[in-house]
PDB file of N, CA and C in Angstrom:
ATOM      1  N   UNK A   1     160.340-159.566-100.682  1.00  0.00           N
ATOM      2  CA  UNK A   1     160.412-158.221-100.169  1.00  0.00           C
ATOM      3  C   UNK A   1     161.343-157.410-101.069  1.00  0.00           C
ATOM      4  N   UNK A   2     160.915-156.804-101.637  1.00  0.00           N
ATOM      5  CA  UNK A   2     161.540-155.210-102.591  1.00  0.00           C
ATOM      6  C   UNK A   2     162.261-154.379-101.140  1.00  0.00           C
ATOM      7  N   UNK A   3     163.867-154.386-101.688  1.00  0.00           N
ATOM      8  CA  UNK A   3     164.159-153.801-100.526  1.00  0.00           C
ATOM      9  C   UNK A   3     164.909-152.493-100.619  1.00  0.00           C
ATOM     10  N   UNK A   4     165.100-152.131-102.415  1.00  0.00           N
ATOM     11  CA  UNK A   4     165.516-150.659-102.590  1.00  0.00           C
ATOM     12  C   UNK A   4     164.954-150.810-103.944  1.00  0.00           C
ATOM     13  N   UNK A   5     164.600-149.554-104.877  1.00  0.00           N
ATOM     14  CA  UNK A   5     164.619-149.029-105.962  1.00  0.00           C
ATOM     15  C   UNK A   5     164.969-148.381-106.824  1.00  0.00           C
ATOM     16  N   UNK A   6     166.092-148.441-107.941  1.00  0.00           N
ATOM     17  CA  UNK A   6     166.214-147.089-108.589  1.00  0.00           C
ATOM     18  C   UNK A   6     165.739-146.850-109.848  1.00  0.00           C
ATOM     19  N   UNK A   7     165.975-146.175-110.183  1.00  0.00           N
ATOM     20  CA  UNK A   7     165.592-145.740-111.933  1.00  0.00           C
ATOM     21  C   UNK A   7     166.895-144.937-112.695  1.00  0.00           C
ATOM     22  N   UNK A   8     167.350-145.262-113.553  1.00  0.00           N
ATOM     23  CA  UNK A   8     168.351-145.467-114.795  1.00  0.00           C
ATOM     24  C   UNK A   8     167.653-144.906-115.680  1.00  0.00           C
ATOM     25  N   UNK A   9     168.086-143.655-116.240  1.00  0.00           N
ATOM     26  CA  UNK A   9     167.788-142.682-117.428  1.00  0.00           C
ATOM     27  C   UNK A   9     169.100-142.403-118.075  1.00  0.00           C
ATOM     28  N   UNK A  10     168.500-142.673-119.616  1.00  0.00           N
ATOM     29  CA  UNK A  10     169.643-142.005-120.384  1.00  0.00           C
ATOM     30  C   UNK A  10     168.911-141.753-122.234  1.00  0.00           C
ATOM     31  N   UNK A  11     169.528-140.602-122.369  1.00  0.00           N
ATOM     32  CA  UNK A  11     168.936-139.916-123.594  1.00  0.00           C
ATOM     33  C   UNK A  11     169.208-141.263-124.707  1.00  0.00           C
ATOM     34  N   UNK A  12     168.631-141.344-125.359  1.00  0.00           N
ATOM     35  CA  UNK A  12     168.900-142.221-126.548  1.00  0.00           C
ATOM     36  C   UNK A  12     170.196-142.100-127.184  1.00  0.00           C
ATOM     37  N   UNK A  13     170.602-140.998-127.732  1.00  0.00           N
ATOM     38  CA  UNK A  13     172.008-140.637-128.647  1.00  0.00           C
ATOM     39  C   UNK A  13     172.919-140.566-127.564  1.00  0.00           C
ATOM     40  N   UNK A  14     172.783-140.867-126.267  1.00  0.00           N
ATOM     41  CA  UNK A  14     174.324-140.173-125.220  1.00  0.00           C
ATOM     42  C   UNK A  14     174.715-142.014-124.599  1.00  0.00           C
ATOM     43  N   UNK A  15     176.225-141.813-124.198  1.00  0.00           N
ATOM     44  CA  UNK A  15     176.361-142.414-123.611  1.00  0.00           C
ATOM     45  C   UNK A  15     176.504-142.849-122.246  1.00  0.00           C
ATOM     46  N   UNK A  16     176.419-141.506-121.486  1.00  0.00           N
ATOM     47  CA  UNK A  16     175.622-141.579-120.112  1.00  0.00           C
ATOM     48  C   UNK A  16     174.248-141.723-119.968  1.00  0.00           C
ATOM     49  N   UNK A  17     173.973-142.412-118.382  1.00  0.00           N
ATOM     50  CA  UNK A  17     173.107-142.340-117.877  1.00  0.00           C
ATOM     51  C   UNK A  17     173.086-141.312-116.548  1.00  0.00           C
ATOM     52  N   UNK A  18     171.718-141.318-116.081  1.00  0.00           N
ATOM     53  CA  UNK A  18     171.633-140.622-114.745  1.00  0.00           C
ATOM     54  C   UNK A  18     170.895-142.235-113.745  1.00  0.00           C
ATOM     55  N   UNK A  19     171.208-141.997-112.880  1.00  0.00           N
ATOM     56  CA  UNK A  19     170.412-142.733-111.577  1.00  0.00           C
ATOM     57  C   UNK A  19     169.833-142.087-110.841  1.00  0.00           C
ATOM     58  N   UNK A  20     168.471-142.005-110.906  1.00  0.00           N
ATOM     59  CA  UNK A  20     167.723-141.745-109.651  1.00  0.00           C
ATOM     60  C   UNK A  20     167.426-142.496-108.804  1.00  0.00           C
ATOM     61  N   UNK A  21     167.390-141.967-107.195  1.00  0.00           N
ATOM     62  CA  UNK A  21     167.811-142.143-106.314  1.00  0.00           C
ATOM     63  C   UNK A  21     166.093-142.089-105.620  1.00  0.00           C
ATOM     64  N   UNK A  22     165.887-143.519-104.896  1.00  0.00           N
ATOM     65  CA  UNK A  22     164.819-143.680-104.248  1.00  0.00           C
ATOM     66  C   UNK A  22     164.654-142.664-102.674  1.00  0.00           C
ATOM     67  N   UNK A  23     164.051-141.276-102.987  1.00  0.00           N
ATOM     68  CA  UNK A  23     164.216-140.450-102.007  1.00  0.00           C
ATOM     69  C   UNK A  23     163.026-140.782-100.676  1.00  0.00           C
ATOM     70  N   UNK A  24     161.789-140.569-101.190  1.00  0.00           N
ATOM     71  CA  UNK A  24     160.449-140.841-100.502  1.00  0.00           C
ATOM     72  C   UNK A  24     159.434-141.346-100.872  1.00  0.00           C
ATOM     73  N   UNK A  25     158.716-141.722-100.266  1.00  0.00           N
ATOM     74  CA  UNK A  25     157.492-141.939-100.451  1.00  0.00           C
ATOM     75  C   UNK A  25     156.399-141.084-100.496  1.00  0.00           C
ATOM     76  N   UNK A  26     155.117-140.872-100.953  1.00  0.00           N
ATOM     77  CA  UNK A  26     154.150-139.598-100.838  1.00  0.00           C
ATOM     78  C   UNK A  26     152.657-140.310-101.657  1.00  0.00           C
ATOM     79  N   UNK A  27     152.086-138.803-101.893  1.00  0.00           N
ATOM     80  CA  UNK A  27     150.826-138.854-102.535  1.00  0.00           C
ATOM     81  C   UNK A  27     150.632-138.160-102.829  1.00  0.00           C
ATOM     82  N   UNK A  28     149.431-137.607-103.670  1.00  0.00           N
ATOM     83  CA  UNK A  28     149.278-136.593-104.639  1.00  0.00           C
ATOM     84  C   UNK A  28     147.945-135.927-103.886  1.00  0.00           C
ATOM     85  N   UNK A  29     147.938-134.752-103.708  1.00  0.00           N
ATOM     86  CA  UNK A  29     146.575-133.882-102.991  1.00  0.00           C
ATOM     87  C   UNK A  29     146.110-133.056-104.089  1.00  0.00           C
ATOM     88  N   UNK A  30     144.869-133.434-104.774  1.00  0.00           N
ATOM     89  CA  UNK A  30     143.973-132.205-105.537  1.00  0.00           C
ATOM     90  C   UNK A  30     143.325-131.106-104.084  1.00  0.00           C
ATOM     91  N   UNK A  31     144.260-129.897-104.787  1.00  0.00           N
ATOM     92  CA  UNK A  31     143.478-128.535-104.325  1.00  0.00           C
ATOM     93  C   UNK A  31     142.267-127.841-105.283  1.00  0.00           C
ATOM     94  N   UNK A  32     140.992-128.413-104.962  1.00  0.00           N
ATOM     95  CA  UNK A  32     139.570-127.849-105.733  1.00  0.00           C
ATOM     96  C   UNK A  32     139.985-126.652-106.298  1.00  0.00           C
ATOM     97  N   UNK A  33     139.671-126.033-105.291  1.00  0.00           N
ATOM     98  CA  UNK A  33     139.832-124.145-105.418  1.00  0.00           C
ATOM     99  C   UNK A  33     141.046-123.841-106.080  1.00  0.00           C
ATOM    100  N   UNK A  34     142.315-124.461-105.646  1.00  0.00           N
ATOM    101  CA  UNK A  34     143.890-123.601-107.009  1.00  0.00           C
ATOM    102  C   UNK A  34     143.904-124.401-108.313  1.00  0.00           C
ATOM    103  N   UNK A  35     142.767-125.911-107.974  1.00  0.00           N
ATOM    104  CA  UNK A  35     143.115-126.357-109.269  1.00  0.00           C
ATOM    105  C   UNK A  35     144.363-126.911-109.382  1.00  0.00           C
ATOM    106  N   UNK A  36     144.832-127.805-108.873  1.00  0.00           N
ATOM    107  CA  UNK A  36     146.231-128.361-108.659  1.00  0.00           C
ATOM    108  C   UNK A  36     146.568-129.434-107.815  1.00  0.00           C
ATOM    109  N   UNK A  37     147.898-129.836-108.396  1.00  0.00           N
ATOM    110  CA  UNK A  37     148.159-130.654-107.245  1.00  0.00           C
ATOM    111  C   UNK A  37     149.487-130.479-106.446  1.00  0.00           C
ATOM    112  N   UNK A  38     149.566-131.187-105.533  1.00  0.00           N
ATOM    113  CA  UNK A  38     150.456-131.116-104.477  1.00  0.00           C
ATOM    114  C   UNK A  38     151.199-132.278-103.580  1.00  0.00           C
ATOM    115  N   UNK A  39     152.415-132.315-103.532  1.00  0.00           N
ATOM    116  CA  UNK A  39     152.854-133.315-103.362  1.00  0.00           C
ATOM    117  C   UNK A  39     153.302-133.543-102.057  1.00  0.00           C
ATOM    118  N   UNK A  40     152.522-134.779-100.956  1.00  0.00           N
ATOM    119  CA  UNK A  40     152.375-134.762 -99.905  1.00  0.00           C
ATOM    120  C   UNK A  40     153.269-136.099 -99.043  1.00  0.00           C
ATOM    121  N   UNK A  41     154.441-136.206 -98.549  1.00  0.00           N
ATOM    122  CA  UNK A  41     155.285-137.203 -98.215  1.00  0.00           C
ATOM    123  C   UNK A  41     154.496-138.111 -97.189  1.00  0.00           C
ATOM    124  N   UNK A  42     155.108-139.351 -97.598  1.00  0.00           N
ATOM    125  CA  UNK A  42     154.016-140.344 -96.680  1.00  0.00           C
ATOM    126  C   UNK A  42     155.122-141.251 -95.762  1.00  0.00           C
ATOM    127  N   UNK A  43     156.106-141.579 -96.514  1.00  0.00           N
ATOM    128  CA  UNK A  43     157.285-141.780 -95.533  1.00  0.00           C
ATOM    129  C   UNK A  43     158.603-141.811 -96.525  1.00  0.00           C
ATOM    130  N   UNK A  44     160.021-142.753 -95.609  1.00  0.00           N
ATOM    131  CA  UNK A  44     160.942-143.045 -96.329  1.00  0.00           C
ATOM    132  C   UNK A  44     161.080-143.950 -97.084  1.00  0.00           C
ATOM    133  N   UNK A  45     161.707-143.847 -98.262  1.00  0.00           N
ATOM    134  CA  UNK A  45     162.148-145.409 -98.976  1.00  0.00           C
ATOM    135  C   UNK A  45     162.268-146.880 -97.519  1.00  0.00           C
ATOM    136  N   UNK A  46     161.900-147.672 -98.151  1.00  0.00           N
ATOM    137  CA  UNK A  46     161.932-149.137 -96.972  1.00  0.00           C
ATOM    138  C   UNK A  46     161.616-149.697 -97.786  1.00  0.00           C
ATOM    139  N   UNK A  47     161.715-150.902 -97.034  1.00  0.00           N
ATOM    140  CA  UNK A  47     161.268-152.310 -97.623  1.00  0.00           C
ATOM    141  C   UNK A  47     159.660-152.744 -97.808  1.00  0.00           C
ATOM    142  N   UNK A  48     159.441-153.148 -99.378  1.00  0.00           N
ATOM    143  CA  UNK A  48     158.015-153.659 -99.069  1.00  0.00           C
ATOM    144  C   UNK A  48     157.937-154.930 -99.613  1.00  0.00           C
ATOM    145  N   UNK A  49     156.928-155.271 -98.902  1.00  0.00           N
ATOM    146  CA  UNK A  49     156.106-156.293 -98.611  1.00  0.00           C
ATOM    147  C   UNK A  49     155.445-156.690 -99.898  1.00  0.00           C
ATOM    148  N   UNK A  50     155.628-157.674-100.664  1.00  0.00           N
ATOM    149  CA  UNK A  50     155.115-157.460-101.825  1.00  0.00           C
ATOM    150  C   UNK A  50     155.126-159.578-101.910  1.00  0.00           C
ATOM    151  N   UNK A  51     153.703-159.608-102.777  1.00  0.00           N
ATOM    152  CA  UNK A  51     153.026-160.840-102.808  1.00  0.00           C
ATOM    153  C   UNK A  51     151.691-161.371-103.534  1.00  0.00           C
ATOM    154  N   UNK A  52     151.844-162.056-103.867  1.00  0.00           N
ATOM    155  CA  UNK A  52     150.286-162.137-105.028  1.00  0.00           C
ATOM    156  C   UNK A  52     148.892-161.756-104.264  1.00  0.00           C
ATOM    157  N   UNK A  53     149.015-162.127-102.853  1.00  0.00           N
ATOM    158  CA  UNK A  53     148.280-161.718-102.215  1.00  0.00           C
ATOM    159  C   UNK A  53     148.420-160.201-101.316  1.00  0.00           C
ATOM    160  N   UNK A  54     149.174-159.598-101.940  1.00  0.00           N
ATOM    161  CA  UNK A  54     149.609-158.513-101.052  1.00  0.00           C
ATOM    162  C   UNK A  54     150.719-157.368-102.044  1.00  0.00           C
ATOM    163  N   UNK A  55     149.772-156.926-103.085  1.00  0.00           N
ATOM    164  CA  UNK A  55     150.644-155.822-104.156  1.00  0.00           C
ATOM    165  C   UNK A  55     151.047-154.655-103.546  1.00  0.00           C
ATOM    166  N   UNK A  56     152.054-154.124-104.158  1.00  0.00           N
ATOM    167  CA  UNK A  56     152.433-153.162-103.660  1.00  0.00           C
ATOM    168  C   UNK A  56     152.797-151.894-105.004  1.00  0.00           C
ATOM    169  N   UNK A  57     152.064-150.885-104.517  1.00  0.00           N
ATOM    170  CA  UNK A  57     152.370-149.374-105.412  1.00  0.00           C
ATOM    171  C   UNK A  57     152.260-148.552-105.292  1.00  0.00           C
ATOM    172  N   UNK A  58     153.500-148.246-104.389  1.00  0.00           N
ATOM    173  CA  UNK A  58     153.445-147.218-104.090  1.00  0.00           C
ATOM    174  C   UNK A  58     153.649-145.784-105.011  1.00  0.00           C
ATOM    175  N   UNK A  59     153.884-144.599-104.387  1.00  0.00           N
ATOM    176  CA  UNK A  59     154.065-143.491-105.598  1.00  0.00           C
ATOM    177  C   UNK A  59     155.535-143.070-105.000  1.00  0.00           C
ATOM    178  N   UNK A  60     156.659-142.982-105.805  1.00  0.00           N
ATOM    179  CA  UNK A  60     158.211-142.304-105.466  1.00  0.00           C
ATOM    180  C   UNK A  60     158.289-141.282-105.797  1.00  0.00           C
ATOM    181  N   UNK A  61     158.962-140.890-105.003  1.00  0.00           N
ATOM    182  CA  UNK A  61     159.780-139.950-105.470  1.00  0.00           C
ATOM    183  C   UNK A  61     161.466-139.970-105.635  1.00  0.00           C
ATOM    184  N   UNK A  62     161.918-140.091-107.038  1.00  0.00           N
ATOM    185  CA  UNK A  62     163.165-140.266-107.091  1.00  0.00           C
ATOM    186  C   UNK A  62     163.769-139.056-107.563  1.00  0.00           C
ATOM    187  N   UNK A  63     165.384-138.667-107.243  1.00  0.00           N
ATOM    188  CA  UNK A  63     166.123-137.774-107.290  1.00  0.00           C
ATOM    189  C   UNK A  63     167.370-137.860-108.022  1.00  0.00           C
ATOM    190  N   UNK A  64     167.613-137.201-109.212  1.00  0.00           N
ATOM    191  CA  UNK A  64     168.925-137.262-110.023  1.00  0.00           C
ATOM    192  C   UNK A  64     169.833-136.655-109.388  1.00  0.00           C
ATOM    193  N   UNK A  65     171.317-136.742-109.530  1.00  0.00           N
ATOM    194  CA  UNK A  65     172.268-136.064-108.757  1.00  0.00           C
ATOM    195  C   UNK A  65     172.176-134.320-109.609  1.00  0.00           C
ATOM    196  N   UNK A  66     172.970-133.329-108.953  1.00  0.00           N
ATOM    197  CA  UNK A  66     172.966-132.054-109.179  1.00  0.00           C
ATOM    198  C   UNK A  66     173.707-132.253-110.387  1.00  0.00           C
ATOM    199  N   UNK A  67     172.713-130.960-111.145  1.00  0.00           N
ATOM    200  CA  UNK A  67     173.564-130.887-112.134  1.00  0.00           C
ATOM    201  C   UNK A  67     173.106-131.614-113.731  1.00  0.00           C
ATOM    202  N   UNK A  68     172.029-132.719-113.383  1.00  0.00           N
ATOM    203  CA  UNK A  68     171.483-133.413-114.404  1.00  0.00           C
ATOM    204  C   UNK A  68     170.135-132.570-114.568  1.00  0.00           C
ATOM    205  N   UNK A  69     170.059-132.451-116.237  1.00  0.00           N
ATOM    206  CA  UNK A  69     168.607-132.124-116.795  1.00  0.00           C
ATOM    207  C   UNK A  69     167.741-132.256-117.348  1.00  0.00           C
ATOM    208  N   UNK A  70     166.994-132.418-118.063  1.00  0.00           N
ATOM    209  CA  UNK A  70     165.948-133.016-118.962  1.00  0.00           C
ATOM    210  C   UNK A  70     166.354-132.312-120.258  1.00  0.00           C
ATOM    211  N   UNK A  71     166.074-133.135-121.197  1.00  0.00           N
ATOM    212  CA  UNK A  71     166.316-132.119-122.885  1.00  0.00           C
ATOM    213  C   UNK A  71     165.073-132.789-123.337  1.00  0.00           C
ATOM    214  N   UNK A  72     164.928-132.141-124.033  1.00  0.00           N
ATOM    215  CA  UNK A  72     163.701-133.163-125.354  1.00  0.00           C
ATOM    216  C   UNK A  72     164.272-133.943-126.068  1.00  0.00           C
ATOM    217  N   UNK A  73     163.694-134.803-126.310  1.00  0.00           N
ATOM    218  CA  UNK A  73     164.045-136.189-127.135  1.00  0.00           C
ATOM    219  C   UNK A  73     163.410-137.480-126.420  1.00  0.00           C
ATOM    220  N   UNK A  74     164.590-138.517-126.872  1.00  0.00           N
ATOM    221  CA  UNK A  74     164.167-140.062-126.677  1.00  0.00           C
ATOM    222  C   UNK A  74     164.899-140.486-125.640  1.00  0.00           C
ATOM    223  N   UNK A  75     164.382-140.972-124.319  1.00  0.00           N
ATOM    224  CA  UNK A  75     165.123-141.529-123.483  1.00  0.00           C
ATOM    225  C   UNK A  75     164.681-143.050-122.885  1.00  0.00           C
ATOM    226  N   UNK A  76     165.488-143.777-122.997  1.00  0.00           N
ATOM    227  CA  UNK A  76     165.693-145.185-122.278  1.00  0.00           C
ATOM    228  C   UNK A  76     165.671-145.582-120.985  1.00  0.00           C
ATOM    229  N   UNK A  77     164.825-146.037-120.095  1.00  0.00           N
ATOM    230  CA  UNK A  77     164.575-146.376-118.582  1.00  0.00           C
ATOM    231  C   UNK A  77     164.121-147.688-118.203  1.00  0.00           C
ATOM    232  N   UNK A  78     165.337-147.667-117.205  1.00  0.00           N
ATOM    233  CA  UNK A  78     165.240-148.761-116.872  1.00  0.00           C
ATOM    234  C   UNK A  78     165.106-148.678-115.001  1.00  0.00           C
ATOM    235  N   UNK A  79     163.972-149.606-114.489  1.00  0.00           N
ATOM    236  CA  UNK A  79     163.823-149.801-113.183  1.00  0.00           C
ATOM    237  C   UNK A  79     164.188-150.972-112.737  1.00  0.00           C
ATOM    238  N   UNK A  80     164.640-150.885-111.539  1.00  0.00           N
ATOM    239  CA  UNK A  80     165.498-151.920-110.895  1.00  0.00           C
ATOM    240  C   UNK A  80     164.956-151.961-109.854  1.00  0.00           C
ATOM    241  N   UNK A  81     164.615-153.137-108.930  1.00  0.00           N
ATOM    242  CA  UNK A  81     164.642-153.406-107.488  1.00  0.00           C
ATOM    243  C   UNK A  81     165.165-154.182-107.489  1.00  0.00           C
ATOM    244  N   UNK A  82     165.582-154.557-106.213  1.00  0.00           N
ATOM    245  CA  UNK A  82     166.209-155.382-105.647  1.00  0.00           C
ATOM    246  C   UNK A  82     165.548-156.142-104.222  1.00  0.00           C
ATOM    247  N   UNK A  83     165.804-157.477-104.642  1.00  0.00           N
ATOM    248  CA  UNK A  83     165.053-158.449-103.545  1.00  0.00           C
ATOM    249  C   UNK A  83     165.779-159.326-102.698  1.00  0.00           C
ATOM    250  N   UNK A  84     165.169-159.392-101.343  1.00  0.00           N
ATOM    251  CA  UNK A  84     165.506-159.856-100.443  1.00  0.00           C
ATOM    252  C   UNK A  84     165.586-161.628-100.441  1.00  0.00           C
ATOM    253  N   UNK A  85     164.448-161.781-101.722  1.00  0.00           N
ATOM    254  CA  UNK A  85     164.493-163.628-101.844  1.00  0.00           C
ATOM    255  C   UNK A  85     165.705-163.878-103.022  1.00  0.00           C
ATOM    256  N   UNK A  86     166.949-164.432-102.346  1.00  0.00           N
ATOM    257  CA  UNK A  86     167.974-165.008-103.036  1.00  0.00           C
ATOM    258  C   UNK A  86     168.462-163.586-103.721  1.00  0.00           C
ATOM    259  N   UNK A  87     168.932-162.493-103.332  1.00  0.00           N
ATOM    260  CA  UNK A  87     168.959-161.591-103.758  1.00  0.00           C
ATOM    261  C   UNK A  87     168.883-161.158-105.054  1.00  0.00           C
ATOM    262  N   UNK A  88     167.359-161.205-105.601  1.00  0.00           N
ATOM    263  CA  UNK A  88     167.161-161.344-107.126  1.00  0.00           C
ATOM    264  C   UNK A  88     166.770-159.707-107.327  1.00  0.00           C
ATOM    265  N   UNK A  89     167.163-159.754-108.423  1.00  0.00           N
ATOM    266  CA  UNK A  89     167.090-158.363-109.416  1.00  0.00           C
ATOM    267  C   UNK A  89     165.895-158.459-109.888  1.00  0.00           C
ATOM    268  N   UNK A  90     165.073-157.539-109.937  1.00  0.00           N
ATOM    269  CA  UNK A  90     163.982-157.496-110.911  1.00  0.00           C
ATOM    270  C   UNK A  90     164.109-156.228-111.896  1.00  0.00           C
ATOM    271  N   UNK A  91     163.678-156.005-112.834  1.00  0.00           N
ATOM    272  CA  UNK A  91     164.157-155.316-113.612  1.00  0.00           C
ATOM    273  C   UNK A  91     162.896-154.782-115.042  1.00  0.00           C
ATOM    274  N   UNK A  92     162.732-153.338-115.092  1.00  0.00           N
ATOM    275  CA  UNK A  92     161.777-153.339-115.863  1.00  0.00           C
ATOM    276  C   UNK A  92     162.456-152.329-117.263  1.00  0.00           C
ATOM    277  N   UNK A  93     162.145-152.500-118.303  1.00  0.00           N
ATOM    278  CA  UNK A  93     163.037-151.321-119.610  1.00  0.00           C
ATOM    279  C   UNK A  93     161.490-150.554-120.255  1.00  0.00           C
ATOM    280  N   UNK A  94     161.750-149.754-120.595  1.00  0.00           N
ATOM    281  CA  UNK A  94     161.040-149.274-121.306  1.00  0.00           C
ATOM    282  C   UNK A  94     161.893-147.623-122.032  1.00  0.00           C
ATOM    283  N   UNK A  95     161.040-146.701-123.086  1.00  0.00           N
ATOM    284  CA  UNK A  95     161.021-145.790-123.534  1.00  0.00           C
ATOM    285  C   UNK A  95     159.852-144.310-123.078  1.00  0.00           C
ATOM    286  N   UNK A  96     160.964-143.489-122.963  1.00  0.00           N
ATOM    287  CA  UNK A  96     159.793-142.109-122.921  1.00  0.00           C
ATOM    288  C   UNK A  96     160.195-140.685-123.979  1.00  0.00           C
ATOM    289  N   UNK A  97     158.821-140.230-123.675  1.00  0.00           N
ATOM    290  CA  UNK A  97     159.674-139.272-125.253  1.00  0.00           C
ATOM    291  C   UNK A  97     159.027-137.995-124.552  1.00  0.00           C
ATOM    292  N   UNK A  98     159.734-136.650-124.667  1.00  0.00           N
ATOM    293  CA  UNK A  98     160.028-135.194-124.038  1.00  0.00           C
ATOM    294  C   UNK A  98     160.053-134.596-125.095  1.00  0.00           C
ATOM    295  N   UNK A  99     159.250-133.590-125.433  1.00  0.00           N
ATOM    296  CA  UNK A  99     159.027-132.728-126.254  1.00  0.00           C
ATOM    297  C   UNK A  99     159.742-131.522-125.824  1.00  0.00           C
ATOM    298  N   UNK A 100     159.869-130.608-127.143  1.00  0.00           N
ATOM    299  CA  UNK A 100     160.205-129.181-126.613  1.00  0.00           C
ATOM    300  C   UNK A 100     158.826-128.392-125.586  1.00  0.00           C
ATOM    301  N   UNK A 101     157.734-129.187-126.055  1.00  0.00           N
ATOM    302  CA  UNK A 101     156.641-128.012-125.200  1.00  0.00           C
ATOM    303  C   UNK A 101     156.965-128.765-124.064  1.00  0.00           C
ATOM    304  N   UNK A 102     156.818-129.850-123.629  1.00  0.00           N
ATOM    305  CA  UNK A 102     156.873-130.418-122.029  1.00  0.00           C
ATOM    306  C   UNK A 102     158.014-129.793-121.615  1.00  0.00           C
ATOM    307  N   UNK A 103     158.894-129.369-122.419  1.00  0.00           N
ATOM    308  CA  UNK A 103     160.279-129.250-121.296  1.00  0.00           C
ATOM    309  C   UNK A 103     159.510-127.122-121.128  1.00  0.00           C
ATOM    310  N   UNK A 104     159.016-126.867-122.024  1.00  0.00           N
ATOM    311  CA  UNK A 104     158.814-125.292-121.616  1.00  0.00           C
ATOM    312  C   UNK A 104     158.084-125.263-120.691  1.00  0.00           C
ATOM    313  N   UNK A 105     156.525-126.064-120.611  1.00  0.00           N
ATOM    314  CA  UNK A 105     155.771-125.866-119.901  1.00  0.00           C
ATOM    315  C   UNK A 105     156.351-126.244-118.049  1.00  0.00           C
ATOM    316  N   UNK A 106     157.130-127.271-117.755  1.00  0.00           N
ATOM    317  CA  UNK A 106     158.011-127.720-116.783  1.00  0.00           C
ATOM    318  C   UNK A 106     159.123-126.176-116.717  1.00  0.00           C
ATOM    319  N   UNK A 107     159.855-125.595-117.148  1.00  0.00           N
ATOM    320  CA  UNK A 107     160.726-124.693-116.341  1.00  0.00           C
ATOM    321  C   UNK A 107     159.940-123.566-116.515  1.00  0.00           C
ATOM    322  N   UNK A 108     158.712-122.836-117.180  1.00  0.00           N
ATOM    323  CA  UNK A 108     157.971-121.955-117.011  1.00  0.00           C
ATOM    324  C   UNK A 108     157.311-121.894-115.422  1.00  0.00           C
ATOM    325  N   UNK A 109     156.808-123.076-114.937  1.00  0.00           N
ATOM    326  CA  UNK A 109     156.174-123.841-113.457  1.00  0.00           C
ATOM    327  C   UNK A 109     157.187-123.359-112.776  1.00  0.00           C
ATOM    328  N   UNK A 110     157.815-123.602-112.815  1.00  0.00           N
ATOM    329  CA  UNK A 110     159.087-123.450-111.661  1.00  0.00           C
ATOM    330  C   UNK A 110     159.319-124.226-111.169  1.00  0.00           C
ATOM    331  N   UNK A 111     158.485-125.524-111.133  1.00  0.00           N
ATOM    332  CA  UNK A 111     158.710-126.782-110.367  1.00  0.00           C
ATOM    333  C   UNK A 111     156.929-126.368-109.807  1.00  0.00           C
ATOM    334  N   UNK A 112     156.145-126.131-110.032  1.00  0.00           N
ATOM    335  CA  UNK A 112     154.644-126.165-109.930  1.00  0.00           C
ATOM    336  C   UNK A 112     153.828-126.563-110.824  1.00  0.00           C
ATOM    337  N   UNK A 113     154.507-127.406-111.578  1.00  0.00           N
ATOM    338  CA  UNK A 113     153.525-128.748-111.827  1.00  0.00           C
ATOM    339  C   UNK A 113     154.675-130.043-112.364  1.00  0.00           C
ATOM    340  N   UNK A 114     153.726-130.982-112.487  1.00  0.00           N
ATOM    341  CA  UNK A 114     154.346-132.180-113.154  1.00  0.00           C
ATOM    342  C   UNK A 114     153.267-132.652-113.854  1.00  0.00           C
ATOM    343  N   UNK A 115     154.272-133.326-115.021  1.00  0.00           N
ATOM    344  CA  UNK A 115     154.067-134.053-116.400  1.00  0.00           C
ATOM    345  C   UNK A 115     153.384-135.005-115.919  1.00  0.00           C
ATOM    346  N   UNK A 116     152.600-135.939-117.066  1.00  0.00           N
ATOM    347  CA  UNK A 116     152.695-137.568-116.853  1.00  0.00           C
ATOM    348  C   UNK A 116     152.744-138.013-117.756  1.00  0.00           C
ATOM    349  N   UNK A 117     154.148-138.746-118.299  1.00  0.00           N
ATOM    350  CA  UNK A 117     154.229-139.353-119.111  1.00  0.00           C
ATOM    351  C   UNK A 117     154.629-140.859-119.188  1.00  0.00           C
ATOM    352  N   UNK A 118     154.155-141.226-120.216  1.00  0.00           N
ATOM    353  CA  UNK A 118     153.791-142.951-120.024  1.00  0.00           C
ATOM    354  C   UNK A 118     155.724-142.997-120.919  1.00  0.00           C
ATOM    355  N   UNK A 119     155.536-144.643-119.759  1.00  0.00           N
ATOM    356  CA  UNK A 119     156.376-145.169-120.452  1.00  0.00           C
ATOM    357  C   UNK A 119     156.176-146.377-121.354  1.00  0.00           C
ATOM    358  N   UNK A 120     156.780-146.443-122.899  1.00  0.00           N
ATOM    359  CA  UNK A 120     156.573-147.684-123.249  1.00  0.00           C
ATOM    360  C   UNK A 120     157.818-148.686-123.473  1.00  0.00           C
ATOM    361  N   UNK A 121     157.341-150.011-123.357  1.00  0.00           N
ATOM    362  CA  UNK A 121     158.005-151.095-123.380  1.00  0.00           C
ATOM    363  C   UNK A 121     158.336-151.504-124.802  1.00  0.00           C
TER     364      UNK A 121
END
């Protein structure tokens, strides 16, 4: 059982990180007609249930503290859960990369749309 999640961001050249913070759970609603999507809460962070016979993937929503922002460049992420069997860490790393246009097209929105960008390992 996965019994919290966070995510660990930090720019490549800095020596901070940020932690995001496992806020909710949700789903994504295509609106035909605006052409868009919309982000629809399904519940709270909890514990899941997770098993070869029984995957789990959900969609998060995680939250940086105030005050943290996105720049363009190279950033380092790392996901963490934490488990209820023998209290084991699981742990995933990877890389993502932020352009100057993603960061324009994101504060032009206002927060009316989101990116998707892959992460690699």
């Amino acid at each position: 059982m996965v019994t919290s999640i966070e995510v660990d961001v930090a720019q490549t050249n800095e020596e901070q990180s940020a932690t995001f913070e496992w806020d909710e759970q949700g789903t994504w609603t295509f609106n035909h007609e605006a052409r868009s999507l919309s982000w629809q809460w399904v519940a709270d962070p909890g514990p899941l249930v997770v098993s070869p016979a029984n995957p789990q993937q959900p969609t998060g929503l995680y939250m940086a503290g105030d005050g943290w922002f996105w720049d363009a460049g190279s950033y380092a992420v790392t996901v963490t859960a934490q488990t209820s069997v023998s209290d084991k860490t699981l742990t995933q790393t990877g890389t993502l990369e932020l352009s100057d246009d993603d960061l324009e097209r994101l504060n032009s929105a206002q927060g009316s749309i989101f990116l998707t960008i892959g992460l690699t390992s």
